[in-house]
N, C-alpha and C. Protein backbone atom coordinates (compact mmCIF):
# COMPACT_ATOMS: atom_id res chain seq x y z
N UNK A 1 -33.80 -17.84 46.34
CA UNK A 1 -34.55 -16.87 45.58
C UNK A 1 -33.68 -16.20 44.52
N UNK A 2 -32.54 -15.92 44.84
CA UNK A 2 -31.61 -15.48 43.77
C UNK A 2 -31.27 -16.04 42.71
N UNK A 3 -30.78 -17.53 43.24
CA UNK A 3 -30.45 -18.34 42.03
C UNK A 3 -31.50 -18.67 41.15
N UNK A 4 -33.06 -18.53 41.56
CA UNK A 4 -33.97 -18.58 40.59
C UNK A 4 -33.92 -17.91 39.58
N UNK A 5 -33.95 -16.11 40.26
CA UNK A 5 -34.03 -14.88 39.42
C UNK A 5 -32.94 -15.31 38.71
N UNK A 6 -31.66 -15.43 38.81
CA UNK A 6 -30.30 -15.43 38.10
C UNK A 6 -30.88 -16.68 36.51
N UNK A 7 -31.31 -17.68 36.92
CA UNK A 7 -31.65 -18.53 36.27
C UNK A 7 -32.68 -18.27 35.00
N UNK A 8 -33.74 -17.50 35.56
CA UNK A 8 -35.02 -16.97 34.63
C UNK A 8 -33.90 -15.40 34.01
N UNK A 9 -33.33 -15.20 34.75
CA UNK A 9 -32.54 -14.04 33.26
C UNK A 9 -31.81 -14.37 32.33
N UNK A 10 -30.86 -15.21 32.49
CA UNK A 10 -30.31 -15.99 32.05
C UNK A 10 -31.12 -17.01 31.02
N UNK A 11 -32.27 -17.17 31.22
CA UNK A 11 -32.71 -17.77 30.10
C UNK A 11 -33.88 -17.25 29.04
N UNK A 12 -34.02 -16.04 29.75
CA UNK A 12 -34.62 -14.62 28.79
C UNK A 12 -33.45 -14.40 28.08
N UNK A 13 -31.82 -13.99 28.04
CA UNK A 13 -30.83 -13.44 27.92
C UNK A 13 -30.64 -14.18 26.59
N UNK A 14 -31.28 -15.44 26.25
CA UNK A 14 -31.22 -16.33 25.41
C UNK A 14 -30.76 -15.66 23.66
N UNK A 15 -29.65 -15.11 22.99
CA UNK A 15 -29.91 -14.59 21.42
C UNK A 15 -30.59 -15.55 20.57
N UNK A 16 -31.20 -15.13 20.03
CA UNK A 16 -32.19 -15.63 19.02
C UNK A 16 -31.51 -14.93 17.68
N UNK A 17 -30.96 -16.31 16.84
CA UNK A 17 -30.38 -15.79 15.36
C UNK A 17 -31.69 -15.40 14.32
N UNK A 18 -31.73 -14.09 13.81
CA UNK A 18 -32.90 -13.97 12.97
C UNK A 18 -32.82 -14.26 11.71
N UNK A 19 -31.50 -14.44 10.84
CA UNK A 19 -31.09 -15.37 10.14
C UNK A 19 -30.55 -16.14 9.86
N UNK A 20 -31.32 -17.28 8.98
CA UNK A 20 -30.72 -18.24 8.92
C UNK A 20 -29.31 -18.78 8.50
N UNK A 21 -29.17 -17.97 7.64
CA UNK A 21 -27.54 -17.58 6.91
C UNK A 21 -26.83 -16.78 7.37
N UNK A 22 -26.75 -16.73 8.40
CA UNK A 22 -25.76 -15.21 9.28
C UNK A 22 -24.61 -15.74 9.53
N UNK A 23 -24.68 -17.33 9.68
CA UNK A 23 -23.40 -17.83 9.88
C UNK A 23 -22.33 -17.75 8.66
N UNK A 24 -23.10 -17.62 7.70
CA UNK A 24 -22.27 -18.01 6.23
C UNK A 24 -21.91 -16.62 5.61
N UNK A 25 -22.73 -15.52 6.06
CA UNK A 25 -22.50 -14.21 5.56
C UNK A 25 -21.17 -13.72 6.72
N UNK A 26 -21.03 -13.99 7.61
CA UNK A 26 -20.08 -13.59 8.47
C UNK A 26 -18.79 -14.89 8.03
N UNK A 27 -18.87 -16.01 7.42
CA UNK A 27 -17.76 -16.39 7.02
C UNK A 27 -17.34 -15.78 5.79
N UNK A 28 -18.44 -15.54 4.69
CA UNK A 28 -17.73 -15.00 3.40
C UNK A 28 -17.34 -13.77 3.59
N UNK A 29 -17.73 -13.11 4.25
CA UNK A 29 -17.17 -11.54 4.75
C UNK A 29 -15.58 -11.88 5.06
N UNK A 30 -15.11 -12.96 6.31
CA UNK A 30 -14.29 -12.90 6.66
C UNK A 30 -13.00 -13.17 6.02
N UNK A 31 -13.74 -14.16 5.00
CA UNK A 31 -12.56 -14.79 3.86
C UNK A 31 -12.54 -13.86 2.60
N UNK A 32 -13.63 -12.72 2.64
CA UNK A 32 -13.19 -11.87 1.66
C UNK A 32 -11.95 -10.79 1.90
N UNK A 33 -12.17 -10.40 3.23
CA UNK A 33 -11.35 -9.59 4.01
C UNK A 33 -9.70 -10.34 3.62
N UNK A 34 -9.86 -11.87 4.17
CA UNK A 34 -9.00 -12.54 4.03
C UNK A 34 -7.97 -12.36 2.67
N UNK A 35 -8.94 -12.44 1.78
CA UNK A 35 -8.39 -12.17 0.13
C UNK A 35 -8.16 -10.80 -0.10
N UNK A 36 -8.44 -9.51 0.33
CA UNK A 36 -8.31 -8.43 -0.07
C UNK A 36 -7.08 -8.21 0.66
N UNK A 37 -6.78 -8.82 1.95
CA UNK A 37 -5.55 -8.76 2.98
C UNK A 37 -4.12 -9.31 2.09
N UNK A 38 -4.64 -10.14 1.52
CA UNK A 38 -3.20 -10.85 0.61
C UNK A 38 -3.39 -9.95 -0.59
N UNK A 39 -4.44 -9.82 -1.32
CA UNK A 39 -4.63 -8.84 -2.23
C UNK A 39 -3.44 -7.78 -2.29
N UNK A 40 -3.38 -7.11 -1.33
CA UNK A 40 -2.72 -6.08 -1.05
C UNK A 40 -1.20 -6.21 -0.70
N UNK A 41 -0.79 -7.11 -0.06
CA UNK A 41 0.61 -7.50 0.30
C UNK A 41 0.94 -8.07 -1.12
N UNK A 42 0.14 -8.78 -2.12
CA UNK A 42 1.60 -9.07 -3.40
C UNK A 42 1.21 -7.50 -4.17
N UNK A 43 0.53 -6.78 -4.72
CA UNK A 43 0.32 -5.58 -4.79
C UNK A 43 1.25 -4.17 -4.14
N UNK A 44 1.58 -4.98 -3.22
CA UNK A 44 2.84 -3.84 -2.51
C UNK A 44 3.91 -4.44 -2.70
N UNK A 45 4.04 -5.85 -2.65
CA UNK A 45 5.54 -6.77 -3.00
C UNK A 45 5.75 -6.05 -4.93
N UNK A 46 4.42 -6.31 -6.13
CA UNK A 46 5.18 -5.68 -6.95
C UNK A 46 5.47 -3.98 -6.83
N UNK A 47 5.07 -3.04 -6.02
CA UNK A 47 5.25 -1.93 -5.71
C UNK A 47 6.75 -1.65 -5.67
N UNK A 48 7.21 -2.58 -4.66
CA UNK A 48 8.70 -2.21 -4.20
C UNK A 48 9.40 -2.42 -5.40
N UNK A 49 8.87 -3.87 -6.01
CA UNK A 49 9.69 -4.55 -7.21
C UNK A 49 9.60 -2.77 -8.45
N UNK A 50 8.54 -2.24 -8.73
CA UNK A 50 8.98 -1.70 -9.80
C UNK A 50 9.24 -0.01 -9.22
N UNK A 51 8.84 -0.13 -7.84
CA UNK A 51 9.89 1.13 -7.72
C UNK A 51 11.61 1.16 -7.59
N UNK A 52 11.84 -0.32 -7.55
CA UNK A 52 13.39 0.07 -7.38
C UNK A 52 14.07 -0.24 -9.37
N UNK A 53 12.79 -1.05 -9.79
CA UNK A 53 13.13 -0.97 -11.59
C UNK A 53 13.52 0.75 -11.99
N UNK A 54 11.87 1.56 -11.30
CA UNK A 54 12.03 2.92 -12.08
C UNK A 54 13.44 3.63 -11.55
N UNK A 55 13.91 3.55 -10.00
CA UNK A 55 15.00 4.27 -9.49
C UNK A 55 16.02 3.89 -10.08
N UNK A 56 16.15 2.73 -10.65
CA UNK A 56 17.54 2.50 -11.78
C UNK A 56 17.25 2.52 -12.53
N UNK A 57 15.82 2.99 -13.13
CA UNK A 57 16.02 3.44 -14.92
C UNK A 57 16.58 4.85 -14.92
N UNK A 58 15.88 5.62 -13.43
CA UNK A 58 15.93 7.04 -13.61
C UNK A 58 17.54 7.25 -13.23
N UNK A 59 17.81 6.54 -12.01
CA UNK A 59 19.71 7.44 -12.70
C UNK A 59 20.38 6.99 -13.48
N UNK A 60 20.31 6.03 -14.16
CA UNK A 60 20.40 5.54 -15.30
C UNK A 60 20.31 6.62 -16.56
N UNK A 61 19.52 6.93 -16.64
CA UNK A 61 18.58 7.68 -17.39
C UNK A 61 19.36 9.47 -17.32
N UNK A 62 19.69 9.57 -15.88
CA UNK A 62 20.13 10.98 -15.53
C UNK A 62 21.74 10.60 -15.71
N UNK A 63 22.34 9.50 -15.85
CA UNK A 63 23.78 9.62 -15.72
C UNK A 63 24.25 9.24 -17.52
N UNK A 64 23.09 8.77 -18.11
CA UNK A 64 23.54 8.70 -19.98
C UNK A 64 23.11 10.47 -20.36
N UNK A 65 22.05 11.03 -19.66
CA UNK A 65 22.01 12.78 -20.12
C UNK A 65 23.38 12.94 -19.53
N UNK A 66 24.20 13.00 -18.41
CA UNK A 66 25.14 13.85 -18.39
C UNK A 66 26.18 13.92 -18.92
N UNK A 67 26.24 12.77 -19.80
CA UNK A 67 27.41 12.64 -21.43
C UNK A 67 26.74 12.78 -22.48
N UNK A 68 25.65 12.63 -22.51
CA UNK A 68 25.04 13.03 -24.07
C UNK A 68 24.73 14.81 -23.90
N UNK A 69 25.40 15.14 -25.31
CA UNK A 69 25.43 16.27 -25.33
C UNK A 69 24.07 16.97 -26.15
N UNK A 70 24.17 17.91 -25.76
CA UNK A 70 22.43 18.59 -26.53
C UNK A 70 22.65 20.08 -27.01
N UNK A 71 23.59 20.08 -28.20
CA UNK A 71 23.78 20.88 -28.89
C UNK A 71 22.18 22.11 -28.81
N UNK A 72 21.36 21.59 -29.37
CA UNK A 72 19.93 22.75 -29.69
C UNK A 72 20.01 23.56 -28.50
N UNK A 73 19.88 23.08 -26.70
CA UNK A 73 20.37 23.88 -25.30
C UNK A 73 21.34 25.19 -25.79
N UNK A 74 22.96 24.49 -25.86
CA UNK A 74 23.56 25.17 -25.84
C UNK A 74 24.09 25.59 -24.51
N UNK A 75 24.47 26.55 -23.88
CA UNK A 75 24.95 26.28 -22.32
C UNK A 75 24.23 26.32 -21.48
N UNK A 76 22.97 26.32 -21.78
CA UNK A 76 21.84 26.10 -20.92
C UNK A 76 21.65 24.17 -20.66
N UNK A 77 22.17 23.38 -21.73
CA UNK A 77 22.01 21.80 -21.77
C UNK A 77 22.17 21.36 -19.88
N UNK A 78 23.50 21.97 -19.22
CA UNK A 78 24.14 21.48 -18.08
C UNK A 78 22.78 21.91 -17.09
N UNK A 79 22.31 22.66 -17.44
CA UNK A 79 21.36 23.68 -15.99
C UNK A 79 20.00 22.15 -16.79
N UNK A 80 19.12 21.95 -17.66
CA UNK A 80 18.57 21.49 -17.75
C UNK A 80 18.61 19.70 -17.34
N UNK A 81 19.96 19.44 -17.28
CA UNK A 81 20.05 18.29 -17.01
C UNK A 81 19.96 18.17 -15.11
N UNK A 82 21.07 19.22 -14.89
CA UNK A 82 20.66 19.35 -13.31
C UNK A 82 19.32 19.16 -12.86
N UNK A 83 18.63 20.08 -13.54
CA UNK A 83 16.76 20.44 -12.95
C UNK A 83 16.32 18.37 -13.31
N UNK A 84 16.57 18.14 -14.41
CA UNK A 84 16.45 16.74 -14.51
C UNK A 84 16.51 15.66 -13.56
N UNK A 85 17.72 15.76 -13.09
CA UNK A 85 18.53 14.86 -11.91
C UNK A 85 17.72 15.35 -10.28
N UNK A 86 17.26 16.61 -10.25
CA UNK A 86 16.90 16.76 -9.33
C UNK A 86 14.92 16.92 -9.54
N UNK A 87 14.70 16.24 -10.46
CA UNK A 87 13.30 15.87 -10.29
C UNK A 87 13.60 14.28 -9.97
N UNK A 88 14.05 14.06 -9.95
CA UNK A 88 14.22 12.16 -10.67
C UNK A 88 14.45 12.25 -8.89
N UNK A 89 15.55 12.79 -8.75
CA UNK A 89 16.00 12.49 -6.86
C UNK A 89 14.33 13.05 -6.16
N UNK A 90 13.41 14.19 -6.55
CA UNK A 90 12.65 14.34 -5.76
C UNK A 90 10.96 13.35 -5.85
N UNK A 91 11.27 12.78 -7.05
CA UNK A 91 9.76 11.72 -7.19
C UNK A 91 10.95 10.29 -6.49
N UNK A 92 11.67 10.38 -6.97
CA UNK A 92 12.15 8.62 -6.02
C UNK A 92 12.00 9.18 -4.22
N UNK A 93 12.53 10.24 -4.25
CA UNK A 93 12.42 9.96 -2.48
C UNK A 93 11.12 10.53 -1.79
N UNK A 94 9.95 11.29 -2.51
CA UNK A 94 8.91 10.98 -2.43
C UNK A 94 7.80 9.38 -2.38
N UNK A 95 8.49 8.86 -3.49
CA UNK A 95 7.61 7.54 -3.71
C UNK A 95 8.25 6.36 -2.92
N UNK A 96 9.73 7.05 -2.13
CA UNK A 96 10.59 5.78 -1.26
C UNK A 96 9.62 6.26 -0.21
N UNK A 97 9.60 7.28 0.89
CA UNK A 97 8.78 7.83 1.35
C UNK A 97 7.65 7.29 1.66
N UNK A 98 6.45 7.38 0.43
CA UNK A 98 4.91 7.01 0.97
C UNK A 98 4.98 4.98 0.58
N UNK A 99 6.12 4.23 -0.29
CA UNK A 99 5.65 3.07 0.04
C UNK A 99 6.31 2.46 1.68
N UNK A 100 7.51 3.32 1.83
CA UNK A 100 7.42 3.12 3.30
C UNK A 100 6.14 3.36 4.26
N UNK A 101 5.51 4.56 4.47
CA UNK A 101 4.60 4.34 5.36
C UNK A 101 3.65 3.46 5.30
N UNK A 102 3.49 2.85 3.80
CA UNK A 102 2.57 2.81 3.19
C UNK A 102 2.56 0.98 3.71
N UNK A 103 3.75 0.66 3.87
CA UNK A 103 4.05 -0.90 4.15
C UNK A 103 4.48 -0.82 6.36
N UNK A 104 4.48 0.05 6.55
CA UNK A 104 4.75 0.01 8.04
C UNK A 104 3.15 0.20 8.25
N UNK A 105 2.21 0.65 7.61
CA UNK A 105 0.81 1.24 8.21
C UNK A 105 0.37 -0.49 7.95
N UNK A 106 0.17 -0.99 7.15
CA UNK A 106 0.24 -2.16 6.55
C UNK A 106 0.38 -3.37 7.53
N UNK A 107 1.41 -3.58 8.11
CA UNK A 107 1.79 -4.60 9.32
C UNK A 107 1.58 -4.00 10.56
N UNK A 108 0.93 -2.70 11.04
CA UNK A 108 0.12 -2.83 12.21
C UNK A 108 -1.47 -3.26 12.27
């Protein structure tokens, strides 16, 4: 008597696909995912590439101000170049910062 009942639920239990294309909408979904997944990894590969371009333009950039002289300043030139050097150090280790999390959030 059981194995009947077990049998007649089991074949009520039956899914019935209500569309016909569900198979194909759940593959292009998956291969879109697929493409937005790589999308994003060369998108962060050039990330790293031109954040480490800008971090050697910028001390670059902060170590030709600290020999070029800027007469119009006057002895204020040294204090403006400092404030300089220490924006340049606080957007690079901000932007070292969030593409780190940004690539560890990434590979979990």
């Amino acid at each position: 008597m059981k194995e009947k009942d077990f049998k007649n639920i089991m074949q009520n239990s039956k899914l019935e696909i209500q569309f016909s294309d569900f198979e194909d909408n759940v593959m292009e979904q998956i291969q879109a995912k697929e493409s937005s997944r790589r999308s994003v990894w060369s998108n962060l590969k050039l990330s790293w590439i031109f954040f480490f371009i800008g971090a050697f333009f910028g001390i670059f950039a902060t170590q030709f101000l600290v020999d070029f002289q800027m007469p119009f300043f006057g002895e204020n030139s040294k204090l403006i170049v400092f404030v300089g050097e220490i924006l340049v150090v606080f957007v690079v280790a901000s932007q070292f910062d969030n593409l780190i999390r940004f690539t560890l959030k990434k590979r979990e």
